[in-house]
Protein backbone atom coordinates (compact mmCIF):
# COMPACT_ATOMS: atom_id res chain seq x y z
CA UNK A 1 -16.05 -17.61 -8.16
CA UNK A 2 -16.04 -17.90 -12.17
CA UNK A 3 -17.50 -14.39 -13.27
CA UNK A 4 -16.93 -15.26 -16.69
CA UNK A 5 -14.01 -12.49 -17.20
CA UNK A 6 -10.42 -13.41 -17.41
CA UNK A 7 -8.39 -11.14 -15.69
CA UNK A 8 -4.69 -10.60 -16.47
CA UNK A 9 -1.68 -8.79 -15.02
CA UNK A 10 0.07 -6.66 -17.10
CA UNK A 11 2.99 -9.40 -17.50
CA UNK A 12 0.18 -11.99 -18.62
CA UNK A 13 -0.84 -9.46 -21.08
CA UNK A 14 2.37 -9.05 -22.65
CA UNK A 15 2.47 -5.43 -21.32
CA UNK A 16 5.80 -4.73 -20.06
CA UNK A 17 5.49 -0.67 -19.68
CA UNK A 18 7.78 1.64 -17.11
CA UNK A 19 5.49 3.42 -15.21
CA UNK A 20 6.38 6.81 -13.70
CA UNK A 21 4.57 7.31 -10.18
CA UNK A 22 4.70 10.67 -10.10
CA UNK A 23 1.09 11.66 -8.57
CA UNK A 24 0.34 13.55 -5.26
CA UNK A 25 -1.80 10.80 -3.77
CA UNK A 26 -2.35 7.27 -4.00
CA UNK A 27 -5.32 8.03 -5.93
CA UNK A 28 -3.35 9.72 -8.45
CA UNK A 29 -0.33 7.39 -8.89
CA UNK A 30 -3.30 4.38 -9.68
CA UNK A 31 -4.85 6.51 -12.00
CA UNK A 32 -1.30 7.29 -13.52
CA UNK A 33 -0.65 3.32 -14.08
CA UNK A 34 -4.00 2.51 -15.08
CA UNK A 35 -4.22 5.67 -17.99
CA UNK A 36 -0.74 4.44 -19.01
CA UNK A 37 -1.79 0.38 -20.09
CA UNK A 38 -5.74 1.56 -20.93
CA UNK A 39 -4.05 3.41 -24.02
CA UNK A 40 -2.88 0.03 -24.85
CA UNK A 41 -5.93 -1.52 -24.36
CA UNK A 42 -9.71 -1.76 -25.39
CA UNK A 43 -10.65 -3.40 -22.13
CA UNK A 44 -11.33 -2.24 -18.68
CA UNK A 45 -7.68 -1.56 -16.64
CA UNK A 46 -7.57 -1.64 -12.67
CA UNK A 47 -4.40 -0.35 -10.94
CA UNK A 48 -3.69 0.45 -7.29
CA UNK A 49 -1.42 2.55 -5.57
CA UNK A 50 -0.56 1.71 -1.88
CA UNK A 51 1.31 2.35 1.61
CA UNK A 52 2.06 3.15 4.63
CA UNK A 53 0.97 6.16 6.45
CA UNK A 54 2.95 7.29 9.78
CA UNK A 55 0.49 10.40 11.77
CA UNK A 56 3.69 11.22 13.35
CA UNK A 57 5.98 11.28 10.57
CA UNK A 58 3.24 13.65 8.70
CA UNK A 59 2.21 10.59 6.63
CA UNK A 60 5.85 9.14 5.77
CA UNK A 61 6.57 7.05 4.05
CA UNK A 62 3.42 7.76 2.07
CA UNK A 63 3.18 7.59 -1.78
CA UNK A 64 7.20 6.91 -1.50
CA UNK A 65 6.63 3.91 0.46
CA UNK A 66 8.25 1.51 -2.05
CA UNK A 67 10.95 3.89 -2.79
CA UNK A 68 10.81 5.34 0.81
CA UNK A 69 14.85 5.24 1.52
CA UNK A 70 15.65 3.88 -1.51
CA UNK A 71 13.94 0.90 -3.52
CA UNK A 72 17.02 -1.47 -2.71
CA UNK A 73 16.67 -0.95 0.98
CA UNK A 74 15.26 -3.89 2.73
CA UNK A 75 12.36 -3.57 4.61
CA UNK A 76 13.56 -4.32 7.80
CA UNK A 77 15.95 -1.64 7.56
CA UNK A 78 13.69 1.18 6.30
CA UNK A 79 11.52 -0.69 9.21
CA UNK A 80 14.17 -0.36 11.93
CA UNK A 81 14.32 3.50 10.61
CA UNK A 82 10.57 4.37 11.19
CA UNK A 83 10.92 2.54 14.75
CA UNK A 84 14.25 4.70 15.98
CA UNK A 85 12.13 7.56 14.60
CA UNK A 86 9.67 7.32 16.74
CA UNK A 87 11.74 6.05 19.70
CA UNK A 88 10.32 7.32 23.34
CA UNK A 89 6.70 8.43 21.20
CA UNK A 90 3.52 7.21 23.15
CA UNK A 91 1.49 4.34 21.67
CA UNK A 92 -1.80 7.23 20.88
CA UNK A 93 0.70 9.31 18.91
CA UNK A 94 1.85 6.34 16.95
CA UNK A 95 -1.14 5.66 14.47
CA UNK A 96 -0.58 4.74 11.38
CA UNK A 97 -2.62 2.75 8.20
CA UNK A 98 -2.43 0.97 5.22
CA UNK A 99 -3.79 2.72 2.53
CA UNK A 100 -4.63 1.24 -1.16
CA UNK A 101 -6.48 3.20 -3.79
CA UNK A 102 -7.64 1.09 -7.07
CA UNK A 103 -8.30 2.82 -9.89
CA UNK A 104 -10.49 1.80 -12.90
CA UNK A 105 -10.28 2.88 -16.51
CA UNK A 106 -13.04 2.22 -18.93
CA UNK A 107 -12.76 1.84 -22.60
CA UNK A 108 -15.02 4.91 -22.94
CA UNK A 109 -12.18 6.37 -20.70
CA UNK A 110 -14.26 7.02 -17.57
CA UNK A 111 -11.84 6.15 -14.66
CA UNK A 112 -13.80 5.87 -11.13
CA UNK A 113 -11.63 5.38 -8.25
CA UNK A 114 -11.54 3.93 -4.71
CA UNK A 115 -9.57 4.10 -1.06
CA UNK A 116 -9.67 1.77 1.45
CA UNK A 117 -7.28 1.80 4.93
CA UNK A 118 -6.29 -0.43 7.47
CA UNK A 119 -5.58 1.23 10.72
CA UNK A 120 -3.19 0.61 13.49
CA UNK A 121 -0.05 1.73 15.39
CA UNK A 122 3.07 1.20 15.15
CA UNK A 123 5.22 -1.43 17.43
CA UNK A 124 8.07 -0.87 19.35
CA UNK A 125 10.00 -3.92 17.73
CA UNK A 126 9.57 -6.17 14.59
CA UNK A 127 6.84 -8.77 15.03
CA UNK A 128 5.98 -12.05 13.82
CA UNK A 129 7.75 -14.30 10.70
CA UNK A 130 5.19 -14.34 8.14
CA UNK A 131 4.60 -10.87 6.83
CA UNK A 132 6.17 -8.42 4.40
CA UNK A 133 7.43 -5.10 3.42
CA UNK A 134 6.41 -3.11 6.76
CA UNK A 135 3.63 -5.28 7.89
CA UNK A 136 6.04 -6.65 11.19
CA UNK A 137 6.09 -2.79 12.66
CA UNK A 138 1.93 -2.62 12.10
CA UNK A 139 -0.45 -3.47 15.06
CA UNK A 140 -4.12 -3.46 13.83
CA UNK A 141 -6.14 -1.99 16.53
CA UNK A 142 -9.77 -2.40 18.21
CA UNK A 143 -11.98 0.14 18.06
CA UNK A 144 -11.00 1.09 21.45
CA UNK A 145 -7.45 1.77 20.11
CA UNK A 146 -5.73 -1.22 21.83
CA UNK A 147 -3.36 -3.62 19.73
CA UNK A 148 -5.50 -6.24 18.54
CA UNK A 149 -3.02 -8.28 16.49
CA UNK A 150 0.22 -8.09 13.99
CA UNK A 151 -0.52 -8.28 10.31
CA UNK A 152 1.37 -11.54 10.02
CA UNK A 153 -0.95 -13.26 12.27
CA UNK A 154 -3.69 -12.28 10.23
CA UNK A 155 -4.74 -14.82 7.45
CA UNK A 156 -3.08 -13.73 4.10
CA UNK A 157 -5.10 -15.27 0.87
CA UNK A 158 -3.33 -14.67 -2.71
């Protein structure tokens, strides 16, 4: 829908800036990235911060998820690593979620903030051909726990 505001990436706007994530929460990291191109800005800045959260790993990969063994890893080996970690753990103790946090930055530099998760569990093996980053090792769940279906068989819009 036209909402009669142009919205721009940070490459769009010319703003090529490296970014240190070095917050203690999602939450903190998108407020990090969104402070850091607001002082280049007069207009309203949104950043997120996202991941994957593993109960049984204590919330690995976490905040490091992009970086979690290394930012040159490929997925489907730091995927294969978060599987043979939790090799012989029951499906109940295998929960896990998406998490993304967005944070906004006003020009009066008010900066409101907001988390959202996906829940799930996570497979036994690699799943589906469509998805990214860890989405083939995430099973969303009904609210009754069970698997409902991969991540890559859900509809992706961009």
């Amino acid at each position: 829908a036209d909402l009669g505001v142009e919205i721009l990436s940070m490459k769009e706007a010319g703003c090529s800036l490296d970014i240190v994530e070095d917050g203690n929460s999602f939450e903190e990291n998108a407020i990090i990235k969104a402070r850091a191109v607001a002082a280049l800005s007069s207009d309203i800045v949104l950043a997120d911060d996202s991941g994957l959260e593993v109960d049984y790993l204590n919330k690995e990969p976490g905040i490091y998820s992009a970086r979690y063994m290394g930012e040159d890893t490929p997925y489907s080996v730091k995927n294969k690593s978060i599987i043979d970690r939790l090799d012989g753990v029951e499906d109940d103790k295998r929960t896990a979620r998406f998490v993304c946090a967005i944070a906004a930055v006003f020009p009066d530099g008010t900066v409101r903030t907001t988390r959202g998760t996906i829940e799930g569990i996570i497979a036994h093996e690699p799943m589906g051909e469509n998805g990214f980053g860890y989405d083939p090792i995430v099973c969303m769940c009904l609210s009754s726990g069970a698997p409902q279906r991969s991540l890559q068989q859900m509809r992706r819009t961009r």
